[in-house]
Protein backbone atom coordinates (compact mmCIF):
# COMPACT_ATOMS: atom_id res chain seq x y z
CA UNK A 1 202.93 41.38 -53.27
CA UNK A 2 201.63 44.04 -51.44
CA UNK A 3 202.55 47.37 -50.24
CA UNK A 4 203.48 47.02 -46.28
CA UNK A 5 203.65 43.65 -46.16
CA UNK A 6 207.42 42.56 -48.25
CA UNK A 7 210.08 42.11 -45.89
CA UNK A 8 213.81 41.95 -46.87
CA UNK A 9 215.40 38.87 -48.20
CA UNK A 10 217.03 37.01 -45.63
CA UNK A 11 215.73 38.77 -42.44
CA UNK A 12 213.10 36.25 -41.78
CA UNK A 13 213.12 34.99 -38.14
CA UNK A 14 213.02 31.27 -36.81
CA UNK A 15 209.25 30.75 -36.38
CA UNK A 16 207.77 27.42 -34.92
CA UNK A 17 204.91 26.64 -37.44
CA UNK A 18 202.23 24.15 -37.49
CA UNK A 19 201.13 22.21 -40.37
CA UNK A 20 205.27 22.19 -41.42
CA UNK A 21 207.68 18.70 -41.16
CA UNK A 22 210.96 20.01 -42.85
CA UNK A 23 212.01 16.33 -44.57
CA UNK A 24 216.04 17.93 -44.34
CA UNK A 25 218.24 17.09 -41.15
CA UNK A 26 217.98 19.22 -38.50
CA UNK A 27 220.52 22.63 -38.82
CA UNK A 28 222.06 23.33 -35.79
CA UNK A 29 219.64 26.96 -35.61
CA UNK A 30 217.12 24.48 -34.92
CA UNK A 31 219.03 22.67 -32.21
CA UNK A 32 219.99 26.26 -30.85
CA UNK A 33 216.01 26.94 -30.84
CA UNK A 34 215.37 23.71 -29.30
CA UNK A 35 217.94 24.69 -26.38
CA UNK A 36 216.39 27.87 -25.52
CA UNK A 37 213.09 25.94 -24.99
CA UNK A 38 214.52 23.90 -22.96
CA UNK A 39 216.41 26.25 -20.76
CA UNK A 40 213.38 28.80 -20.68
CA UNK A 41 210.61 25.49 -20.09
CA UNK A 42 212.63 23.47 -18.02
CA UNK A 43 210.33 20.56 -19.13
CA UNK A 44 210.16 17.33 -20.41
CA UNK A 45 208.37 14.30 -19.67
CA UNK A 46 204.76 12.66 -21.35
CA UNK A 47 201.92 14.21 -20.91
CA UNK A 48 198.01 12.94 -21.53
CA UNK A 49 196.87 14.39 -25.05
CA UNK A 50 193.47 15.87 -24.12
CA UNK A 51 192.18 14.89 -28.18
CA UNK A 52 193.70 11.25 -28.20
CA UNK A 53 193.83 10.20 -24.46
CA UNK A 54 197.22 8.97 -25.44
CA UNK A 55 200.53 9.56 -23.36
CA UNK A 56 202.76 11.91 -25.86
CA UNK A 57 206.44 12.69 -25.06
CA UNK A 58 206.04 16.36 -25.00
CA UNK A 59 208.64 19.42 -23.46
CA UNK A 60 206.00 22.34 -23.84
CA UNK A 61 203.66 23.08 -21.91
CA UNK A 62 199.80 24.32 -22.69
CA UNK A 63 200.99 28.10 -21.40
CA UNK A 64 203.84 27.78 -23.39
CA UNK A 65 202.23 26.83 -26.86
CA UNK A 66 199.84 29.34 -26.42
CA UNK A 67 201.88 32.21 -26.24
CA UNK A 68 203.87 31.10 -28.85
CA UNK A 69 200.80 30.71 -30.91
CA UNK A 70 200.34 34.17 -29.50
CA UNK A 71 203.49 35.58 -30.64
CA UNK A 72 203.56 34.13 -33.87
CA UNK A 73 200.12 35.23 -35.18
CA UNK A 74 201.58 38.27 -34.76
CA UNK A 75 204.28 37.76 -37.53
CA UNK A 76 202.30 36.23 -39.34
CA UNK A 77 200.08 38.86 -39.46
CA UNK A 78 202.52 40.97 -40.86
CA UNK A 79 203.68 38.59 -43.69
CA UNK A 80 200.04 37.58 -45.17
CA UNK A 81 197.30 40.18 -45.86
CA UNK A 82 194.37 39.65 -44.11
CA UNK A 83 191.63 39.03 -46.90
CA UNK A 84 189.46 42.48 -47.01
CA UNK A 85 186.04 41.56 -46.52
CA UNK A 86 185.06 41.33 -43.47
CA UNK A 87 181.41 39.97 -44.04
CA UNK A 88 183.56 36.85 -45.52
CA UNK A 89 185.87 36.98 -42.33
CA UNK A 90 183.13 36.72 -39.88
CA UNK A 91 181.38 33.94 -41.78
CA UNK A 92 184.50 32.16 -41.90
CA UNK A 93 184.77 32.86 -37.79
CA UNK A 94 181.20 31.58 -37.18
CA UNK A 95 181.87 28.19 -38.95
CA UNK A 96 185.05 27.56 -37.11
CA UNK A 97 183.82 28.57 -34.24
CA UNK A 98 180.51 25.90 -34.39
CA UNK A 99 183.49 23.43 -34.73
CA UNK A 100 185.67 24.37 -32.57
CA UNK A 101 183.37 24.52 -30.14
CA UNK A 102 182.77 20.39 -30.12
CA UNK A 103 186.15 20.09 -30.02
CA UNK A 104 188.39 18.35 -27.20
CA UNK A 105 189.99 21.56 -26.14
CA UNK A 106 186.95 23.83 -26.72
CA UNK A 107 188.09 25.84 -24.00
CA UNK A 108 190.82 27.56 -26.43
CA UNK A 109 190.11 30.91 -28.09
CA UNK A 110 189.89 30.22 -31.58
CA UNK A 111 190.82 32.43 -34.12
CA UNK A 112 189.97 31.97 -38.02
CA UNK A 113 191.22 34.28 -40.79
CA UNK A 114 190.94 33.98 -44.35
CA UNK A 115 194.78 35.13 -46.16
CA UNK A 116 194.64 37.25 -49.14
CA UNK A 117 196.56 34.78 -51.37
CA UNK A 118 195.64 32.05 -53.75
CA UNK A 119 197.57 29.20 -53.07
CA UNK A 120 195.43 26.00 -51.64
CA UNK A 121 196.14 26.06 -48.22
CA UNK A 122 195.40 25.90 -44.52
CA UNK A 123 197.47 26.45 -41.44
CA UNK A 124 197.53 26.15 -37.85
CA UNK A 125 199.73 27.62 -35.12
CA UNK A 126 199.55 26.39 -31.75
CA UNK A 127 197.25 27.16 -29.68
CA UNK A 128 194.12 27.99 -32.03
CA UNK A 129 195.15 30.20 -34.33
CA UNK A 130 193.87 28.67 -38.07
CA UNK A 131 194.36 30.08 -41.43
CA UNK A 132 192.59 29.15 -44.91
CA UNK A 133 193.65 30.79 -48.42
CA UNK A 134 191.55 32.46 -50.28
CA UNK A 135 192.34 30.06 -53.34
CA UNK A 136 191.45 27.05 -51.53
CA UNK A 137 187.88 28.68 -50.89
CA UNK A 138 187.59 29.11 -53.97
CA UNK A 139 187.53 25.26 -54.73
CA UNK A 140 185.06 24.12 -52.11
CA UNK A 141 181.39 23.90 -52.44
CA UNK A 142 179.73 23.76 -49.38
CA UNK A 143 179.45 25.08 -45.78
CA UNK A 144 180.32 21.41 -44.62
CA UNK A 145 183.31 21.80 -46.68
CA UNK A 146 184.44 24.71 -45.14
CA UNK A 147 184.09 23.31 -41.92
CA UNK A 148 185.55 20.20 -42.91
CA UNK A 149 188.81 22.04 -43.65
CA UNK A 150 189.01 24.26 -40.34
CA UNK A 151 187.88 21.17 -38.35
CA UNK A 152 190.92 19.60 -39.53
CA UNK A 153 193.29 22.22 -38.54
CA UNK A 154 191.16 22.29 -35.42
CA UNK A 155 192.09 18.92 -34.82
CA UNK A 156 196.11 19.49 -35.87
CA UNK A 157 195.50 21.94 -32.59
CA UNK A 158 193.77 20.07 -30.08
CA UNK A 159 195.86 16.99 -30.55
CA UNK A 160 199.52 19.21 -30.26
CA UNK A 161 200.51 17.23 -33.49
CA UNK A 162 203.10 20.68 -33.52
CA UNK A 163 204.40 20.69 -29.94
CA UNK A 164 204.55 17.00 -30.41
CA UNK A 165 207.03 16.78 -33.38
CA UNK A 166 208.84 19.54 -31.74
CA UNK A 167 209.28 17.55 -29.03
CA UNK A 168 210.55 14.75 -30.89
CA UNK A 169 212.99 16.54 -32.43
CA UNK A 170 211.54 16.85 -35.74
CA UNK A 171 213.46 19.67 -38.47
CA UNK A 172 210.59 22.46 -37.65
CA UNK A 173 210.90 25.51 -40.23
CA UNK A 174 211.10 28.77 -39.64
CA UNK A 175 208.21 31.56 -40.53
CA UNK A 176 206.89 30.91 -44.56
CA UNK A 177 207.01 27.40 -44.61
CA UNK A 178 203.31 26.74 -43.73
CA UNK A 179 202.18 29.51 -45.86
CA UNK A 180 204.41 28.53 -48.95
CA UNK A 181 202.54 25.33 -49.86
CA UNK A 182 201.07 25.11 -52.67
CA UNK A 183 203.60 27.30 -54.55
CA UNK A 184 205.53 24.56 -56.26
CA UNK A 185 208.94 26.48 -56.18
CA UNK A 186 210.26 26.24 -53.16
CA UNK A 187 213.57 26.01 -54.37
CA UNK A 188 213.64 29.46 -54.68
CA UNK A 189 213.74 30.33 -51.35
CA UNK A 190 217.34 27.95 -51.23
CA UNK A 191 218.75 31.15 -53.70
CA UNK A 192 216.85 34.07 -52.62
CA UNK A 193 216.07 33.57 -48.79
CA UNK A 194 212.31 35.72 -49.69
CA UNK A 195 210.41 32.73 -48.64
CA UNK A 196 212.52 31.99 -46.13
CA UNK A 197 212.34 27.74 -46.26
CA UNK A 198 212.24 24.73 -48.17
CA UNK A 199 208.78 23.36 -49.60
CA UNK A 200 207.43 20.91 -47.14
CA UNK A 201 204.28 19.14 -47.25
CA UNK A 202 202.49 18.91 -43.72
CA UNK A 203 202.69 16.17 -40.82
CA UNK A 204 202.93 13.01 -42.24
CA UNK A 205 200.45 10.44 -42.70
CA UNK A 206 199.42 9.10 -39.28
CA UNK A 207 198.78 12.74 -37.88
CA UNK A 208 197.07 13.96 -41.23
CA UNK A 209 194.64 10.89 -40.89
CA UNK A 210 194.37 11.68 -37.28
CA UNK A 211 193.80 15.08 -37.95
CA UNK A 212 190.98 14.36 -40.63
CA UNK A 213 188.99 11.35 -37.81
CA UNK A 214 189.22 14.69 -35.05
CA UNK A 215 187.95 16.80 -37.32
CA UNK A 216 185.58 14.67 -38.74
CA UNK A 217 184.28 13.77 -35.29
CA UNK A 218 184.07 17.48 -34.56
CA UNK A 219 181.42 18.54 -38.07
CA UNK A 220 179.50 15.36 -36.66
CA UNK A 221 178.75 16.89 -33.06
CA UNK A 222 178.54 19.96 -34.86
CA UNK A 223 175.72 19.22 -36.63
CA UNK A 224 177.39 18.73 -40.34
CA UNK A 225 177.83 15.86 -42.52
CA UNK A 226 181.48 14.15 -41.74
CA UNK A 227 181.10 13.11 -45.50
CA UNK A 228 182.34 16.32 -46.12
CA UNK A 229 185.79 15.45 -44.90
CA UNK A 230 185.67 12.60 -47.60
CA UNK A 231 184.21 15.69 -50.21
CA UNK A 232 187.16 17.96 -49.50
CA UNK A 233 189.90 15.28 -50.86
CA UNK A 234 188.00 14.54 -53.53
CA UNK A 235 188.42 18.43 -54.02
CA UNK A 236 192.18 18.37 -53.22
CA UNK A 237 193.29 15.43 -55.36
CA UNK A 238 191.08 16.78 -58.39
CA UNK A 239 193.85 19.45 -57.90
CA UNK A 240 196.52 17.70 -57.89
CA UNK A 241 195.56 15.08 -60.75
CA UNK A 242 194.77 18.69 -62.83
CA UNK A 243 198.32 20.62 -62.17
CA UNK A 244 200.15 16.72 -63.08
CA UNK A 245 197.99 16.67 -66.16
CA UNK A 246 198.98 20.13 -66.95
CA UNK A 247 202.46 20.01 -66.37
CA UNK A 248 202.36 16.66 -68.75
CA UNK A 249 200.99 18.71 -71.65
CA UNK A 250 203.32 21.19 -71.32
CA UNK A 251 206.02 18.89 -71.04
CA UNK A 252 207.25 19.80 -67.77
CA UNK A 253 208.31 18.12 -64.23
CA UNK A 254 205.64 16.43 -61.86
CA UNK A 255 204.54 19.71 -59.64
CA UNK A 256 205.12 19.18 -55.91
CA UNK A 257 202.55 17.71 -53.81
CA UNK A 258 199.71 19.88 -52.74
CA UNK A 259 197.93 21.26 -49.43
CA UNK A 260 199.11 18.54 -46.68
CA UNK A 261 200.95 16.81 -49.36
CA UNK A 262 197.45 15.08 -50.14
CA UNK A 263 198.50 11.55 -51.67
CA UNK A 264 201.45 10.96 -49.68
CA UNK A 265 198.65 11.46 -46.52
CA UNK A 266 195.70 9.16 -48.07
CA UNK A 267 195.86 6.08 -50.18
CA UNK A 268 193.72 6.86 -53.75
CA UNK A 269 191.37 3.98 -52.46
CA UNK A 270 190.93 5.77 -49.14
CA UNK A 271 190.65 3.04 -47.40
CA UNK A 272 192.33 4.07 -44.03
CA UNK A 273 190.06 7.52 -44.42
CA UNK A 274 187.02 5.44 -44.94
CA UNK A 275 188.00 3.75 -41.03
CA UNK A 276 188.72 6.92 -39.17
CA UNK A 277 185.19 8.68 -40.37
CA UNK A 278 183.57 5.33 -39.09
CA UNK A 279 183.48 6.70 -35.26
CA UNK A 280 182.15 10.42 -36.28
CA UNK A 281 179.48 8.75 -38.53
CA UNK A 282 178.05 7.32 -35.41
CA UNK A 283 177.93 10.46 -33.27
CA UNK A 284 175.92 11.84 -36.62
CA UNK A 285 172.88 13.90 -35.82
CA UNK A 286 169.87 13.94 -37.34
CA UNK A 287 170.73 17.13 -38.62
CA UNK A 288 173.90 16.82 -40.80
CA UNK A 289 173.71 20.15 -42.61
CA UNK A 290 175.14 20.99 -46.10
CA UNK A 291 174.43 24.66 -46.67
CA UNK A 292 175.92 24.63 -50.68
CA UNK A 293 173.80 27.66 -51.33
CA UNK A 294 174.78 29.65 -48.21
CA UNK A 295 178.51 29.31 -48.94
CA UNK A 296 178.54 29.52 -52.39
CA UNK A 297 177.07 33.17 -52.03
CA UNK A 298 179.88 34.58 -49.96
CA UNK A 299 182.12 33.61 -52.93
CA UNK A 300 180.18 35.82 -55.57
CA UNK A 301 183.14 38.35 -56.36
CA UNK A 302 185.39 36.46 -54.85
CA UNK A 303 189.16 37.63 -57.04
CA UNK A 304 190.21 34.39 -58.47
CA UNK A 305 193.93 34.04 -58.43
CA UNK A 306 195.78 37.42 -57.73
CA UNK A 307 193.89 40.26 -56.27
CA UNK A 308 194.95 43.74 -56.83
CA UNK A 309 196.47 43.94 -53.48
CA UNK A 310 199.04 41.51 -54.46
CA UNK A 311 199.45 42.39 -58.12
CA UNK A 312 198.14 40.54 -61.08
CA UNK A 313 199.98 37.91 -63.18
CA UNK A 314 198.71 37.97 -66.79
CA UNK A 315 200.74 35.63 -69.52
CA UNK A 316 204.53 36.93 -68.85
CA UNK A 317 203.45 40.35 -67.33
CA UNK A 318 203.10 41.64 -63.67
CA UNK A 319 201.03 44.67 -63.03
CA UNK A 320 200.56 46.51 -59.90
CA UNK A 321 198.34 49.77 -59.78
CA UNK A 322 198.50 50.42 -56.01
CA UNK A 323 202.22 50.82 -56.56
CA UNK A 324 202.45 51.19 -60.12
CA UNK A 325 204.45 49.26 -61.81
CA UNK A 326 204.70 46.43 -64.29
CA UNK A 327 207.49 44.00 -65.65
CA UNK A 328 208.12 41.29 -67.46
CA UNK A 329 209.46 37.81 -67.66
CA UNK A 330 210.79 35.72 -70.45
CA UNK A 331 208.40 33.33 -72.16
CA UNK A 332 208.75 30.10 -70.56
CA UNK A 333 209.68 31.19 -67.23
CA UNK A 334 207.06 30.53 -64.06
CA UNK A 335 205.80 33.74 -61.97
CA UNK A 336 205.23 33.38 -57.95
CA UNK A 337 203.49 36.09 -56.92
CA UNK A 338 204.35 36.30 -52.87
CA UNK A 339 203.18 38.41 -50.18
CA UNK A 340 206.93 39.05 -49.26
CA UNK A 341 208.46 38.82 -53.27
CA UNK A 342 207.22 38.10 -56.64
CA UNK A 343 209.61 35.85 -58.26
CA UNK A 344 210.67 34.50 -61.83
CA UNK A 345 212.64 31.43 -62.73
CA UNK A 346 213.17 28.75 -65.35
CA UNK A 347 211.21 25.84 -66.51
CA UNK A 348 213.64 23.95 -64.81
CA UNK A 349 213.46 25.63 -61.82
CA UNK A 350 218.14 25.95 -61.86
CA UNK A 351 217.59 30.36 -62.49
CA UNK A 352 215.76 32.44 -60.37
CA UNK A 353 215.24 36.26 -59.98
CA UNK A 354 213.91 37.85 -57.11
CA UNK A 355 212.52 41.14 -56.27
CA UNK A 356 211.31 42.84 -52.99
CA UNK A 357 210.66 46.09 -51.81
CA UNK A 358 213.16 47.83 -49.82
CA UNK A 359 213.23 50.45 -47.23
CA UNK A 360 214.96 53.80 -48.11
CA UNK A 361 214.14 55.79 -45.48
CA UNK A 362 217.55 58.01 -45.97
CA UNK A 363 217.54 58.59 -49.54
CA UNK A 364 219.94 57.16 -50.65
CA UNK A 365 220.68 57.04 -54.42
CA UNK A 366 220.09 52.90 -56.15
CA UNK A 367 224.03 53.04 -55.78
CA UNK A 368 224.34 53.71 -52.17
CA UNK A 369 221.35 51.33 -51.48
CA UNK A 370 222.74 48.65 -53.28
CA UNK A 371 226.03 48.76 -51.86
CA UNK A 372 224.40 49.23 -48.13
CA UNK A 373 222.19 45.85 -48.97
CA UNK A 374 224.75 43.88 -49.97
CA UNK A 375 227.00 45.03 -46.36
CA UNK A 376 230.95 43.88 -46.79
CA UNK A 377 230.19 41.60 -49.85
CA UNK A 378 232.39 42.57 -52.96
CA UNK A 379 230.72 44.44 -55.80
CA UNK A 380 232.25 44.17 -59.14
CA UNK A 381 230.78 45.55 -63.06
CA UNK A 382 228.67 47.98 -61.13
CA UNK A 383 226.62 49.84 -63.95
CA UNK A 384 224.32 52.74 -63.20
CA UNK A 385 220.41 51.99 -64.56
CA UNK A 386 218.07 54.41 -66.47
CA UNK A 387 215.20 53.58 -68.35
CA UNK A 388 211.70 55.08 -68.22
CA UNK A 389 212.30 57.38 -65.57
CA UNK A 390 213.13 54.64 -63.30
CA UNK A 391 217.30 55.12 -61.89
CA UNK A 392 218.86 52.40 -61.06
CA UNK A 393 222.04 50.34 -60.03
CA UNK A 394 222.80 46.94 -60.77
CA UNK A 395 226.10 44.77 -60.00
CA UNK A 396 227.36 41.33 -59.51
CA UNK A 397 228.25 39.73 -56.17
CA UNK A 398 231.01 37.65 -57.70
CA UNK A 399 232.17 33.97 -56.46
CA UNK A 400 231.33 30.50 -56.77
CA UNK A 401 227.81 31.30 -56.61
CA UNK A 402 227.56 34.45 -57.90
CA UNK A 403 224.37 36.87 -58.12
CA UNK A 404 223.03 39.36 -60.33
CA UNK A 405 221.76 41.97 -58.14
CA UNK A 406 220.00 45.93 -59.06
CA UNK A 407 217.82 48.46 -56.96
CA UNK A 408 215.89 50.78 -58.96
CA UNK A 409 214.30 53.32 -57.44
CA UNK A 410 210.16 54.02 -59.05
CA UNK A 411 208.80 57.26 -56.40
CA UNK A 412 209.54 57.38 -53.32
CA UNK A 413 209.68 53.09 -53.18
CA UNK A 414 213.12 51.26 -54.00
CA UNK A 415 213.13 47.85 -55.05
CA UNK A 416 215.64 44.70 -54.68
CA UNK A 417 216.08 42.50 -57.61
CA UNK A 418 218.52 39.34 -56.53
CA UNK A 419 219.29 36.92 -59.39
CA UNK A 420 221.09 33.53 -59.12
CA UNK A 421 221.43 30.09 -60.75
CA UNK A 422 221.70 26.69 -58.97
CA UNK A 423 224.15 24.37 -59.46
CA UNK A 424 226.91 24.50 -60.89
CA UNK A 425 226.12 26.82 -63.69
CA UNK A 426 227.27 29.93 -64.16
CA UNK A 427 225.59 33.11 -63.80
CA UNK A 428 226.46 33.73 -67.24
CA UNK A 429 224.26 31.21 -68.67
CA UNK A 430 221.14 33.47 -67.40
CA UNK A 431 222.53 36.73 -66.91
CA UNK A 432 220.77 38.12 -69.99
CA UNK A 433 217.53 36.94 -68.73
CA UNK A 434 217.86 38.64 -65.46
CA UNK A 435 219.20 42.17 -67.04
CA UNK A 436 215.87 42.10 -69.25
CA UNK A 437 214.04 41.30 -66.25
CA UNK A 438 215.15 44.26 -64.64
CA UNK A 439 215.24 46.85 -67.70
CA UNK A 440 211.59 45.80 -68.38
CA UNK A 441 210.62 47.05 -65.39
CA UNK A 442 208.21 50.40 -65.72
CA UNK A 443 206.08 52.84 -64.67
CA UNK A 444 202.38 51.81 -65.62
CA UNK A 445 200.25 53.56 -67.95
CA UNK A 446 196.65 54.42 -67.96
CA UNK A 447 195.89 51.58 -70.30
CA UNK A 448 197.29 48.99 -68.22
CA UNK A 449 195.77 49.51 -65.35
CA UNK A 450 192.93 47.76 -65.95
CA UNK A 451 195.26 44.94 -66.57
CA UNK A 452 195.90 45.05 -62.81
CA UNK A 453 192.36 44.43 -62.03
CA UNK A 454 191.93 40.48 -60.68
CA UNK A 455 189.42 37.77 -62.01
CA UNK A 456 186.49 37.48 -60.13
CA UNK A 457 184.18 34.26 -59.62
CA UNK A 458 180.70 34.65 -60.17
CA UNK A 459 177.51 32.50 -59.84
CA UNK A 460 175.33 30.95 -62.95
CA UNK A 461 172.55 28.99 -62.82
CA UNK A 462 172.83 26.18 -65.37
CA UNK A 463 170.63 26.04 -68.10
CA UNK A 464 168.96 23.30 -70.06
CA UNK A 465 171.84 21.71 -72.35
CA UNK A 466 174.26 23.79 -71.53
CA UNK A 467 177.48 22.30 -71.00
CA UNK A 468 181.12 23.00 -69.42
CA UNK A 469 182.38 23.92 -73.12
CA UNK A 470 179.84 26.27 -73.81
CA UNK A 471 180.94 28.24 -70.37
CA UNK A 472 184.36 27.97 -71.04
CA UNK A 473 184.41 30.17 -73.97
CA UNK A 474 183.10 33.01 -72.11
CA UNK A 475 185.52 32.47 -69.45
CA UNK A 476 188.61 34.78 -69.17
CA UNK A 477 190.28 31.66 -67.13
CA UNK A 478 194.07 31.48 -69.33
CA UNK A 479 195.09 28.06 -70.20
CA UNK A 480 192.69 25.38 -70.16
CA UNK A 481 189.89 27.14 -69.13
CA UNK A 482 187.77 24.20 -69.85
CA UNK A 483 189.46 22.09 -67.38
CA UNK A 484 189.77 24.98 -64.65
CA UNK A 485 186.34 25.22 -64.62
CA UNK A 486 185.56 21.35 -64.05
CA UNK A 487 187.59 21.70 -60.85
CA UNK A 488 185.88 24.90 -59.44
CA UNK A 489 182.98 22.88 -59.94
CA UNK A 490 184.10 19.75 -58.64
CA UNK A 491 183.41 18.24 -62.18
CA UNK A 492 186.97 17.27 -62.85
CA UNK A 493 187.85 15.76 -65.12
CA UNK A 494 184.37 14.94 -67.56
CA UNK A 495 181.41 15.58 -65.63
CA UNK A 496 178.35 18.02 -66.73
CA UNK A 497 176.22 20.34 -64.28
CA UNK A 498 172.74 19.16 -64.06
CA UNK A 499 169.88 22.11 -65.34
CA UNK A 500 169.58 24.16 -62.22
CA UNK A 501 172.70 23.92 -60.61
CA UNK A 502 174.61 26.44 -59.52
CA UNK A 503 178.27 27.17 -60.82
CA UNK A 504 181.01 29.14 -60.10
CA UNK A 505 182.70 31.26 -63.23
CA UNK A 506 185.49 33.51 -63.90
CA UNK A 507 185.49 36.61 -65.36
């Protein structure tokens, strides 16, 4: 979460997003969006794809996807922090760039940001705008890696895999979708509305694999090994055979596929990956660059996880120093720390408790604000809030789905908690939770504020005999720290670093 960048629940826009397949039926706001492209386009018909040479049954044209590419960057900008280091920025820019720059619509004006968030991700919008998380970064280890990912995405753009499904009438989702993979809850946003969609899990499998042989084709001419395409899933199902042997140890649910939704794109024998490299392999140079060392510099420092920006997660506490603050959530419960909320909820994902920063550019006491919030919805036990200097208003929205909501008001900032359970439970099964949620909420003290300072990775070279355990104990990694670090170093699940390489840390 960071300060400028919430919005308020439910005011999120309809946003056509690459890199997003809703699996639900079509709502009619889609069918109404779908109309007014029609009306404002006046198109449909095939049209060549410039990456494929294949006739697609398209009703956008290139003008049109690139200013909404165009306008969309622009929200997304304000949703997702820009990461704040530029050096890593422009890096990130020059290795797109190289790829882009083979590409079949190289004529495009690419644009590559890295988001200030760590969930394993990458993005596209139409027309050339490409996003990669910080946290998936984090997990690569090479240059060819890197540009294995974005020449991916690249290849999402230059073959219109979004206009395409658009076209076809495919559920698209509205702004968050894209950028909430990887969180595992997106059930939350069904209650809340903060991150405004459904989870969904990329394109599907023919235009993932299609996307991977583009990209793959574009590190060849680019002077990179396409091998790298085959390195990067290794990397991304490592992840996801770590978070499913997690959850099985702490007895919980299978987590929710990954970046792309990574087995559901590519068979585990990777057979069907193995055939689309098969073309870029021959347009291989003699070249076929690596560059481990280059890249793994630019993530000395890196934060690992939250960064103080967003506010820090540690066990069952949230801190923030910019805006200082800190609460905390019952043991048990999961914590998703959002650009736009930070949000609590159950093992079993049925309770969840939101909270956002609002606007109060009146003044208005917690009571007014609340009651303004919730507009011509009934407010019933309405109790006035008062602990650690922090005033407050909470109430409940009564009915068949009733909510728990408070604003307390810390400075001159007020903030939105909405609490709800699925189902057909009541809210009294969790409405104690929620109330502790919001009365542990505080102003932070000197102490604690170096609680709200992030992990950082750092680079080690590896010495004679020493061994994943050994670095593990003077990790500050939480959990299984022996196990995290296997899959920032692509050792995952057994494997040792040989005497002089170099590995990433956390501390």
């Amino acid at each position: 979460m960071k300060l400028g960048r919430w919005v308020l629940a439910g005011r999120l826009k309809t946003t056509y997003v690459a890199d997003t397949a809703s699996k639900t039926p079509a709502s009619p706001r889609f069918f109404n969006g779908l109309l007014v492209l029609l009306v404002l386009g006046q198109l449909g018909g095939c049209a060549v794809n410039p990456a494929t040479g294949r006739s697609n049954f398209v009703m956008m044209s290139e003008q049109q996807e690139l200013d909404l590419g165009r306008r969309y960057n622009q929200e997304i900008i304000k949703q997702y922090p820009r990461y704040a280091d530029e050096k890593l920025q422009a890096y990130v820019q020059q290795i797109g760039e190289r790829v882009a720059k083979h590409s079949h619509r190289s004529q495009l004006n690419y644009q590559f940001t890295v988001v200030d968030s760590p969930d394993i991700n990458a993005f596209a919008l139409p027309g050339g705008y490409i996003y990669i998380h910080r946290g998936l970064l984090a997990y690569l280890n090479s240059e060819a890696e890197l540009a294995a990912v974005l020449g991916h995405e690249v290849g999402h753009v230059t073959a219109r895999h979004s206009v395409q499904q658009q076209s076809q009438s495919s559920a698209w989702g509205i702004l968050g979708q894209a950028v909430a993979i990887g969180t595992g809850v997106g059930a939350a946003a069904d209650l809340t509305n903060a991150l405004g969609s459904a989870f969904v899990s990329g394109y599907g499998r023919d235009m993932e694999l299609e996307a991977d042989g583009l990209g793959a084709q574009y590190l060849a001419r680019s002077g990179y090994d396409p091998q790298a395409m085959i390195e990067v899933v290794k990397v991304l199902k490592n992840q996801e055979v770590f978070a499913r042997d997690q959850a099985a140890k702490r007895g919980q649910a299978q987590p929710a596929a990954g970046y792309h939704g990574l087995f559901d794109t590519h068979p585990d024998n990777d057979r069907r990956l193995q055939e689309v490299l098969g073309p870029a392999r021959a347009l291989a140079t003699g070249q076929q660059e690596v560059n481990r060392e280059v890249f793994l510099k630019y993530l000395d420092g890196l934060p690992f996880g939250d960064s103080a920006a967003s506010g820090v997660r540690r066990g069952q506490q949230f801190y923030h120093a910019e805006l200082a603050f800190t609460l905390g959530f019952p043991q048990g419960w999961g914590i998703v720390n959002r650009p736009d909320a930070l949000i609590g909820h159950t093992a079993d994902q049925q309770a969840f408790i939101a909270m956002t920063l609002e606007n109060n550019e009146q003044g208005l006491s917690p009571a007014e604000l609340l009651r303004k919030r919730v507009g011509n919805q009934r407010l019933v036990d309405e109790t006035a809030l008062q602990q650690s200097a922090v005033p407050g208003a909470t109430a409940i929205i009564p009915g068949s789905a009733a909510k728990r909501v408070a604003v307390l008001q810390h400075g001159s900032r007020a903030y939105l908690f909405v609490a709800a359970v699925r189902g057909r439970a009541s809210l009294d099964s969790q409405d104690a939770q929620f109330l502790a949620v919001i009365n542990s909420f505080r102003p932070i003290t000197r102490a604690e504020r170096k609680l709200a300072e992030p992990l950082r990775m750092h680079l080690v070279k590896a010495k004679s005999g020493q061994n994943m355990a050994a670095l593990a104990k003077q990790s500050k990694l939480p959990g299984d720290a022996e196990a995290s670090l296997r899959l920032l170093n692509n050792l995952y699940p057994a494997g040792e670093p040989r005497p002089g390489d170099w590995l990433k840390v956390v501390r």
